[in-house]
C-alpha atoms as a PDB file:
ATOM      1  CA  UNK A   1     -14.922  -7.256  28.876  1.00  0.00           C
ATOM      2  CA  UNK A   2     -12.945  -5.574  26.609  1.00  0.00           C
ATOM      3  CA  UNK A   3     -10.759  -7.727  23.594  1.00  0.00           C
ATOM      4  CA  UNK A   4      -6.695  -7.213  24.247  1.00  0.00           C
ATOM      5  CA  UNK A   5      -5.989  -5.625  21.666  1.00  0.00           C
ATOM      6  CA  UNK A   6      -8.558  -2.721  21.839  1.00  0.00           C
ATOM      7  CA  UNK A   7      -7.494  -2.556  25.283  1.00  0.00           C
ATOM      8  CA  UNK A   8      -3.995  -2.304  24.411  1.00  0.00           C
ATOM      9  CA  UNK A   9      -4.950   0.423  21.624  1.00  0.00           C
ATOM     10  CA  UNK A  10      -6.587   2.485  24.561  1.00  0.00           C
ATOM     11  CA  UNK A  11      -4.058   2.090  26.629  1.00  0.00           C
ATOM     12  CA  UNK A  12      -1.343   3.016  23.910  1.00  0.00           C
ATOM     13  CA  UNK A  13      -3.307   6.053  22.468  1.00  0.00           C
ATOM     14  CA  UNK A  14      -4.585   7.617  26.544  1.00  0.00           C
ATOM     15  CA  UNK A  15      -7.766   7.475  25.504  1.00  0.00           C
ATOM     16  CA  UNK A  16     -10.478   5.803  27.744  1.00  0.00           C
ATOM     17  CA  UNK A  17     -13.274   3.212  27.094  1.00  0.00           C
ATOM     18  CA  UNK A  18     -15.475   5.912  27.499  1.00  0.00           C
ATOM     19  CA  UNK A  19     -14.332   8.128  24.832  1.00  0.00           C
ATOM     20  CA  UNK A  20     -14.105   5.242  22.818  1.00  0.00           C
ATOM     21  CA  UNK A  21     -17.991   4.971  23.286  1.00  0.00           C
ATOM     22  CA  UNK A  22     -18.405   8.547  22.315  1.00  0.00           C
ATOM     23  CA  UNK A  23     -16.771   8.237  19.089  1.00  0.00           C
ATOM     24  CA  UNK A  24     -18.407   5.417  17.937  1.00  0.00           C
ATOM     25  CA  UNK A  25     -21.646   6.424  19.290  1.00  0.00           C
ATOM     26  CA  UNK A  26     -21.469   9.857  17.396  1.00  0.00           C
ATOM     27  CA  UNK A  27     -20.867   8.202  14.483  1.00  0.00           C
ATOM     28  CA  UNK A  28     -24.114   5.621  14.841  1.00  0.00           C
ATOM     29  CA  UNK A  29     -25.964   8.420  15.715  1.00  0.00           C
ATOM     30  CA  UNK A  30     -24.949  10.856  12.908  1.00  0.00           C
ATOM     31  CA  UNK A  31     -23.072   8.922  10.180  1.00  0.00           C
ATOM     32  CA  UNK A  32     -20.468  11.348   9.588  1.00  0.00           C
ATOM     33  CA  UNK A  33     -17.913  13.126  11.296  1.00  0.00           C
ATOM     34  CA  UNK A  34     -16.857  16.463   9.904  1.00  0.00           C
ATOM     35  CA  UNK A  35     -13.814  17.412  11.755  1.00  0.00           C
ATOM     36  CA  UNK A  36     -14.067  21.457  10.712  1.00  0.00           C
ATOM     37  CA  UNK A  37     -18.173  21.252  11.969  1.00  0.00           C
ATOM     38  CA  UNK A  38     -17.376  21.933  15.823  1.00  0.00           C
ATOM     39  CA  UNK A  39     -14.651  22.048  18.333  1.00  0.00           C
ATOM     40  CA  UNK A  40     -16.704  18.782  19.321  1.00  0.00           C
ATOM     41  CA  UNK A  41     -15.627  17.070  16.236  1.00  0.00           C
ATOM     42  CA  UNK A  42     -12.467  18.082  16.007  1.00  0.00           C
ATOM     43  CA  UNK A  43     -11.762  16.288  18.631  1.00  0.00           C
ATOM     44  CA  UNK A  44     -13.681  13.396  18.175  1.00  0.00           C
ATOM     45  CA  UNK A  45     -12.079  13.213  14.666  1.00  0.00           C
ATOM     46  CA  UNK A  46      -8.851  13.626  16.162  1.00  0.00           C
ATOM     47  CA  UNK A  47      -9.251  10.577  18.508  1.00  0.00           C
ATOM     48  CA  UNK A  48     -10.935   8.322  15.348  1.00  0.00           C
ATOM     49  CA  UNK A  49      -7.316   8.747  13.548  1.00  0.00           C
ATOM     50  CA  UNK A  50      -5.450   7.695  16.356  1.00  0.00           C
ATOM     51  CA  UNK A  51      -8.374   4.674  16.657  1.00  0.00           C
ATOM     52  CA  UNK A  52      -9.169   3.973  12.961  1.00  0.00           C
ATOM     53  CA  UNK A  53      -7.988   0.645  12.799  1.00  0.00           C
ATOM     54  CA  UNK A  54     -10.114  -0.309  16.176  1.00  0.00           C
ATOM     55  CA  UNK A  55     -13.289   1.570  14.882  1.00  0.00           C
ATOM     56  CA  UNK A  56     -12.665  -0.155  11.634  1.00  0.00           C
ATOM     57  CA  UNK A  57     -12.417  -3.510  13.252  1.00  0.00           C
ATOM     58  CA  UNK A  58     -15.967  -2.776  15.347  1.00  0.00           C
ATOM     59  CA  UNK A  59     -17.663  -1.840  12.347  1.00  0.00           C
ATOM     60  CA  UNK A  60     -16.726  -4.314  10.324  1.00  0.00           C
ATOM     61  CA  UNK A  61     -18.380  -6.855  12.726  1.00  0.00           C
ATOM     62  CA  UNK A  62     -21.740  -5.391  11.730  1.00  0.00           C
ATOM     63  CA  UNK A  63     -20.510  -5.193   7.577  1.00  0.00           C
ATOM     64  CA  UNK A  64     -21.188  -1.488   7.962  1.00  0.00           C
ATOM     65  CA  UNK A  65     -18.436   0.529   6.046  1.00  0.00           C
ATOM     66  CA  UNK A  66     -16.354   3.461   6.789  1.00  0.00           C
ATOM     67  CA  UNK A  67     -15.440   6.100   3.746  1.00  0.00           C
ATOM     68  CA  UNK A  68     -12.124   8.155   5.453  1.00  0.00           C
ATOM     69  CA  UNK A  69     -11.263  11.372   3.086  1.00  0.00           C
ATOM     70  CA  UNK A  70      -7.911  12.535   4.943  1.00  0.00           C
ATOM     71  CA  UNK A  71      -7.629  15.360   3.070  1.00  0.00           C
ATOM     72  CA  UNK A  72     -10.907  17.242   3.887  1.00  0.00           C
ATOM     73  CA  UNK A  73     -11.002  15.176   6.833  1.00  0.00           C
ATOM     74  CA  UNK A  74     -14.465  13.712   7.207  1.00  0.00           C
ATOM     75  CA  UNK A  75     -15.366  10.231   7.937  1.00  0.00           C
ATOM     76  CA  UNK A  76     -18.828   8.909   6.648  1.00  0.00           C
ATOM     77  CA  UNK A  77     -21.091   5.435   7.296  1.00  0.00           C
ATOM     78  CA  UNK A  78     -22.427   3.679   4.620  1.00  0.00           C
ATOM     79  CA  UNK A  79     -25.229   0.804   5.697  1.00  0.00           C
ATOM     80  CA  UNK A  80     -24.429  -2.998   4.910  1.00  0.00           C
ATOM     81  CA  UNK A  81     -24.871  -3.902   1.230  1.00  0.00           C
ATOM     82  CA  UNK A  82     -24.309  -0.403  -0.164  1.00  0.00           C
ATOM     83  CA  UNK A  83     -22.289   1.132  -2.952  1.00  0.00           C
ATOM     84  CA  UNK A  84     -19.647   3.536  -1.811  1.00  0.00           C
ATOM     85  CA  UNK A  85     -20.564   5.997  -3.459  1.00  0.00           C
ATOM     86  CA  UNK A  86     -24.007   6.143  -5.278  1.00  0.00           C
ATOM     87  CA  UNK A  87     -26.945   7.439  -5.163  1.00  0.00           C
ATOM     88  CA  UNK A  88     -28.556   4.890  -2.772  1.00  0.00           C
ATOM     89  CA  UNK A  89     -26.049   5.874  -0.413  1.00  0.00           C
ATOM     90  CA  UNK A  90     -27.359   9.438  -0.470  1.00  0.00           C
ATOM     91  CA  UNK A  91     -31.260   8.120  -0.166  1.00  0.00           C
ATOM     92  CA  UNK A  92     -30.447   5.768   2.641  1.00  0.00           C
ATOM     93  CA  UNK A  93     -27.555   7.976   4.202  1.00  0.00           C
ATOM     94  CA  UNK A  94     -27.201   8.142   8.479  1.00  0.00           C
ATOM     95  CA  UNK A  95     -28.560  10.007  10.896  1.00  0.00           C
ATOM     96  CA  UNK A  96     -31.258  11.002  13.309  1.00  0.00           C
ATOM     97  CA  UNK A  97     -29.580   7.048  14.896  1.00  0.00           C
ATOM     98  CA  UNK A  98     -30.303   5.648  11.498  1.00  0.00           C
ATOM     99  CA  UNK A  99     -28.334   4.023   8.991  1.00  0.00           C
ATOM    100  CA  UNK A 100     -31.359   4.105   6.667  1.00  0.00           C
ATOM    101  CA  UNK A 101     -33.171   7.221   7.622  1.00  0.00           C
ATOM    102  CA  UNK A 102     -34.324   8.119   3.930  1.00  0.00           C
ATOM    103  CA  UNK A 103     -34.416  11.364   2.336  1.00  0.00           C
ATOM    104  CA  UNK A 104     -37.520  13.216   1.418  1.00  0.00           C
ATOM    105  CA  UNK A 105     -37.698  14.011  -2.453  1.00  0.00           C
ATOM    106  CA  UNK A 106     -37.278  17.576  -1.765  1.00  0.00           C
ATOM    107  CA  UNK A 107     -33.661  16.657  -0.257  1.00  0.00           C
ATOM    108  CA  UNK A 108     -33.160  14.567  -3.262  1.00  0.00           C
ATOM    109  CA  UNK A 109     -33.538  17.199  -5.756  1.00  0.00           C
ATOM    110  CA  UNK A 110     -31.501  19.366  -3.454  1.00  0.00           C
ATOM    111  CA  UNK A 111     -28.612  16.924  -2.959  1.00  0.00           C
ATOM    112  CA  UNK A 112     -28.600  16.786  -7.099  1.00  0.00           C
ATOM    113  CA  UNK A 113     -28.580  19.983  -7.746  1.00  0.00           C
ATOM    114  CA  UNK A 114     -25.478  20.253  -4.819  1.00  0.00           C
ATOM    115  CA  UNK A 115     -23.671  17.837  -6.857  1.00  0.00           C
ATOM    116  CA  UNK A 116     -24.001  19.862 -10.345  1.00  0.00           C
ATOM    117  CA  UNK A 117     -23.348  23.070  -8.630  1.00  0.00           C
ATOM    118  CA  UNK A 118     -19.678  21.810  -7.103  1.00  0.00           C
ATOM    119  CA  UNK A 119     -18.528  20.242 -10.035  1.00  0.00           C
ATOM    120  CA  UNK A 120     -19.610  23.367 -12.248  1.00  0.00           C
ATOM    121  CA  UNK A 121     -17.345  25.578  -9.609  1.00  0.00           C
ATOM    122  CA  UNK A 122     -15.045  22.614  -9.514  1.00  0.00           C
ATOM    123  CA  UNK A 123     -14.616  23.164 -13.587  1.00  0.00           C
ATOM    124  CA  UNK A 124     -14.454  27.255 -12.969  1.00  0.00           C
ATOM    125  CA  UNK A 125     -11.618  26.960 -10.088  1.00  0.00           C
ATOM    126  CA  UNK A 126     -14.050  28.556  -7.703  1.00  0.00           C
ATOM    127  CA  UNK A 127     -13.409  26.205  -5.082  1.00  0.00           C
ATOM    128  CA  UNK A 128     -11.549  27.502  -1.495  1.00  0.00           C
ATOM    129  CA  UNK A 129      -8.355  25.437  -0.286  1.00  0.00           C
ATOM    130  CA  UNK A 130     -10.428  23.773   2.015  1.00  0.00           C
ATOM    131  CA  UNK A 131     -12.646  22.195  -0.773  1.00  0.00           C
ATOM    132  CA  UNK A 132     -15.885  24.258  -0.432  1.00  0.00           C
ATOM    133  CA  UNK A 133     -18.131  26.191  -2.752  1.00  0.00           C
ATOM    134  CA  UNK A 134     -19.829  28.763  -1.689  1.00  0.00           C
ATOM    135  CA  UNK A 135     -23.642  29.673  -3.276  1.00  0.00           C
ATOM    136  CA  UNK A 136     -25.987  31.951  -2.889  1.00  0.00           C
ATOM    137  CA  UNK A 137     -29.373  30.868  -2.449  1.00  0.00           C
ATOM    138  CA  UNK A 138     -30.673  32.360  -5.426  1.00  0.00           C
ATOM    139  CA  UNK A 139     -28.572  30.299  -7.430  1.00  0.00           C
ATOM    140  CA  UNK A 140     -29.402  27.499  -5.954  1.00  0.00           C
ATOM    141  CA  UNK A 141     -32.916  28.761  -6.584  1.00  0.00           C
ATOM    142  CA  UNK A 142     -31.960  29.078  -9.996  1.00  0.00           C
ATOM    143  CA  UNK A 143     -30.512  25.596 -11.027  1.00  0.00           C
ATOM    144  CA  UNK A 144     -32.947  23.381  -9.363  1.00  0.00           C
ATOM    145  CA  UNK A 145     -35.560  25.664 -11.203  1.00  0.00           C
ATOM    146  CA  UNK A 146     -33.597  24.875 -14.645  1.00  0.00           C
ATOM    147  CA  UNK A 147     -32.359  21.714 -13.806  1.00  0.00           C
ATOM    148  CA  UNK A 148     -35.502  19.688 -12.544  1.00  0.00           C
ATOM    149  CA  UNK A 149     -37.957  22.499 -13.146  1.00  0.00           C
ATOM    150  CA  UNK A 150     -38.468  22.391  -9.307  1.00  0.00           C
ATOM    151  CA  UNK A 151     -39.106  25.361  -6.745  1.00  0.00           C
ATOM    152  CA  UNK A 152     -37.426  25.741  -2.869  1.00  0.00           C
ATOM    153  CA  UNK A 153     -40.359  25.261  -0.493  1.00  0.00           C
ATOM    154  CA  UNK A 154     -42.591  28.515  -0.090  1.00  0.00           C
ATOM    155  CA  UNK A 155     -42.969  28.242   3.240  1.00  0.00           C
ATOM    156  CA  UNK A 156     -39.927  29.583   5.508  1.00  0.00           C
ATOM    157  CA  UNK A 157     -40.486  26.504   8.309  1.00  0.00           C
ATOM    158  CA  UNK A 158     -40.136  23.834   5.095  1.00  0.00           C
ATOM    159  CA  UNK A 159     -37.008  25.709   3.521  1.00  0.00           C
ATOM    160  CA  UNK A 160     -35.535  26.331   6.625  1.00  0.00           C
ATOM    161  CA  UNK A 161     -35.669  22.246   7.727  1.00  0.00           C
ATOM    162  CA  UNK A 162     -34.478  21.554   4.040  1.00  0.00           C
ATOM    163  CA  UNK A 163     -31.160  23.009   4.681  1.00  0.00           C
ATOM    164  CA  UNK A 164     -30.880  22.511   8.307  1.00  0.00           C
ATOM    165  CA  UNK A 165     -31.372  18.616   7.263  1.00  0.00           C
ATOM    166  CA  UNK A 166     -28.161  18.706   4.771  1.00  0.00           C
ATOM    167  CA  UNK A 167     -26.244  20.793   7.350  1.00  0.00           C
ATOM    168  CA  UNK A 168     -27.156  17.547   9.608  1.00  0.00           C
ATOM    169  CA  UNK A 169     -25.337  15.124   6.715  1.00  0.00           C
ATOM    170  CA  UNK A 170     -22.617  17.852   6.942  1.00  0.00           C
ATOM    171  CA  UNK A 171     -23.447  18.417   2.934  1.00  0.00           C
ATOM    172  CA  UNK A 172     -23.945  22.379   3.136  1.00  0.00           C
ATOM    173  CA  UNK A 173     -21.888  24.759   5.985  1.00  0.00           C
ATOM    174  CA  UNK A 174     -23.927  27.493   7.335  1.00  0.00           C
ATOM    175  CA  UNK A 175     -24.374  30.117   9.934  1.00  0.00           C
ATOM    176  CA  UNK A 176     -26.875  28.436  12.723  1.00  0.00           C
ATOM    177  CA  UNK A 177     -28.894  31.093  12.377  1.00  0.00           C
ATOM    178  CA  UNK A 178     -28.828  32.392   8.628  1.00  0.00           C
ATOM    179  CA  UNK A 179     -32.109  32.989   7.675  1.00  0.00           C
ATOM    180  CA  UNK A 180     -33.294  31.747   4.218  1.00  0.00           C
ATOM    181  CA  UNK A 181     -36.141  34.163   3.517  1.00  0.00           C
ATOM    182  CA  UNK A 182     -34.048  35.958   0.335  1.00  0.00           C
ATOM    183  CA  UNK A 183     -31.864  35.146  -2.256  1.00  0.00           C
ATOM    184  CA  UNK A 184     -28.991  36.747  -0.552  1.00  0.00           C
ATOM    185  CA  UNK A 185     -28.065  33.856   1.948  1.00  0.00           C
ATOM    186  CA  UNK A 186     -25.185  32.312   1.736  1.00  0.00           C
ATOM    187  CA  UNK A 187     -24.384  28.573   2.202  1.00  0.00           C
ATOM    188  CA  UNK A 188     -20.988  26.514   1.744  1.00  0.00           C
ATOM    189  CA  UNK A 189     -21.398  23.181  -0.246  1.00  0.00           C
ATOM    190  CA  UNK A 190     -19.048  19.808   1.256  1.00  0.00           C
ATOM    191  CA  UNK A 191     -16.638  18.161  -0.725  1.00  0.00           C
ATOM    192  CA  UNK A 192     -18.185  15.490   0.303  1.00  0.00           C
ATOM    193  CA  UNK A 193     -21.148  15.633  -1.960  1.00  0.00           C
ATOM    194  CA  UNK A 194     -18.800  14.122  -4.605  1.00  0.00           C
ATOM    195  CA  UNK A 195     -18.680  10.779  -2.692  1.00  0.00           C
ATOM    196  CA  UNK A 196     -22.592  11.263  -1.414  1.00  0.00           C
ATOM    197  CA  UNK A 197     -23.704  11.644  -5.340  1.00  0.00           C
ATOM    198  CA  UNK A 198     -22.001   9.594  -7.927  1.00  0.00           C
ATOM    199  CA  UNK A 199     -21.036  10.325 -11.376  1.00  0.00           C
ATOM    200  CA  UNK A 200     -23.145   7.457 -12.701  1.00  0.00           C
ATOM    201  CA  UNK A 201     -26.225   9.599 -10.856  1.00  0.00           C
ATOM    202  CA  UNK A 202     -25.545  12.805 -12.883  1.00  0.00           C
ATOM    203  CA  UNK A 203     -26.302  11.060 -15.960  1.00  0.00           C
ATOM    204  CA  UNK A 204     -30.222  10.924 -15.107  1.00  0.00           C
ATOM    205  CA  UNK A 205     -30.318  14.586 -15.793  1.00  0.00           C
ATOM    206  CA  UNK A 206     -29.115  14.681 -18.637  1.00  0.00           C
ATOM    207  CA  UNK A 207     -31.511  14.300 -21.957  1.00  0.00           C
ATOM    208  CA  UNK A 208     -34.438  13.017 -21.723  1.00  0.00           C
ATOM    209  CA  UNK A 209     -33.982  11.260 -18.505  1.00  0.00           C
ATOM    210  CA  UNK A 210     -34.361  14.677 -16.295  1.00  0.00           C
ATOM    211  CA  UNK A 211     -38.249  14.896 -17.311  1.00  0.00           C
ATOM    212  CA  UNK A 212     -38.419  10.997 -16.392  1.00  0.00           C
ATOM    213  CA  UNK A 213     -36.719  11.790 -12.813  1.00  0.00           C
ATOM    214  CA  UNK A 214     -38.974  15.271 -12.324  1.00  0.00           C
ATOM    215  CA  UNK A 215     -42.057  12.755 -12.907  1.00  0.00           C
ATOM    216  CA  UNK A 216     -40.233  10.019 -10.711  1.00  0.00           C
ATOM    217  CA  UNK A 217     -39.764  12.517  -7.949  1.00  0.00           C
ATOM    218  CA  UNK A 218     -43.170  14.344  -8.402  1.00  0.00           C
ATOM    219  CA  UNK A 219     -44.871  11.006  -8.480  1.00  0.00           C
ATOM    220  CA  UNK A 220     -43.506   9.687  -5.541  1.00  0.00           C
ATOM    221  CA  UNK A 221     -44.140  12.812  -3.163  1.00  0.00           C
ATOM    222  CA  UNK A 222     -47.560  12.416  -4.581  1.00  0.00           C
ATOM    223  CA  UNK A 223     -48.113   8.995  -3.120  1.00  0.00           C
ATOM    224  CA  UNK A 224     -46.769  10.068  -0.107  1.00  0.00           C
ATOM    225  CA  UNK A 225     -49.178  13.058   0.640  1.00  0.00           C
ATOM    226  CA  UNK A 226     -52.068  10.326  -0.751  1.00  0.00           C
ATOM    227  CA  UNK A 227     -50.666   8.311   2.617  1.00  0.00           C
ATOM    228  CA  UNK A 228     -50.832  11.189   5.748  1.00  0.00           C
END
């Protein structure tokens, strides 16, 4: 049975229990909610600002927390305990029905390098007036080459489920089916990797801390392969 003042909010707004349902469910399963991703989300966006107060409310009863950024219009989970924003955040980030579905060192180093990359075309006013950067691959290439002396996977399956997985956290726009066999694709990098990756983060590649995180990440994937 529903409470009377969610009722009263449906009621008030035309919007149905059901609907209700699929906004919050879309957001459990893919903690975030881009609303320039998909007609889809546009709407469902749409409906969460008329709701945010009730979806706030629901959330809240499970101490998981809602970042809102009105003016590039995403909303984003962030699982009890956590730091809005951090790095933790962006290892323990939502989706796949997971508020704790981890990220593979690969998408790490790639969500890093993301980071450095905006806020180096954020200094150069090379950003579009809806907040995006665009990259070519072989930059990206390039900087996570220089930066953590890192490659992109070889093999086209491994790349290709790289950046399909940061599409999935809405971190990187792309065409569904760009192909990322050259240096001349073309990807669009969030705003919101400023609130996924934060400042205090950047400072472990700088110095001597990047060779310490290159051996943290290289060490770790190692123990994982030692595991399958």
């Amino acid at each position: 049975m529903l409470n009377e003042p969610l009722q009263q909010a449906l009621e008030r707004e035309n919007v149905s229990l059901n609907e209700f349902k699929e906004l919050v469910i879309r957001l459990l399963n893919y903690g975030v909610l881009c609303r320039n991703e998909s007609l889809v989300e546009q709407q469902i966006y749409d409906r969460y600002l008329r709701l945010h107060a009730q979806v706030a409310d629901y959330f809240e009863l499970m101490d998981v927390r809602l970042l809102h950024e009105p003016k590039f219009e995403y909303v984003r989970l962030y699982p009890p305990g956590s730091q809005v924003p951090g790095m933790e955040e962006a290892e323990a980030s939502a989706f796949g029905g997971s508020l704790r579905s981890r990220l593979s060192q690969q998408e790490v180093a790639m969500v890093l390098v993301l980071r450095l990359q905006y806020d180096k075309a954020l200094r150069e006013g090379k950003v579009d007036e809806n907040g995006y950067v665009t990259e070519s691959l072989e930059s990206l290439g390039i900087a996570i080459k220089n930066l953590l002396s890192r490659s992109l996977p070889e093999k086209m399956t491994e790349r290709t489920q790289l950046f399909k997985r940061l599409r999935q956290l809405r971190l990187i726009n792309c065409r569904q089916d760009e192909r990322f066999d050259s240096g001349e694709a073309w990807i669009k990098i969030h705003p919101m990797i400023v609130n996924f990756v934060s400042d205090e983060c950047l400072q472990a590649l700088s110095g001597e801390s990047t060779s310490e995180l290159v051996a943290e990440l290289d060490s770790e994937e190692e123990a994982q392969a030692s595991t399958v």
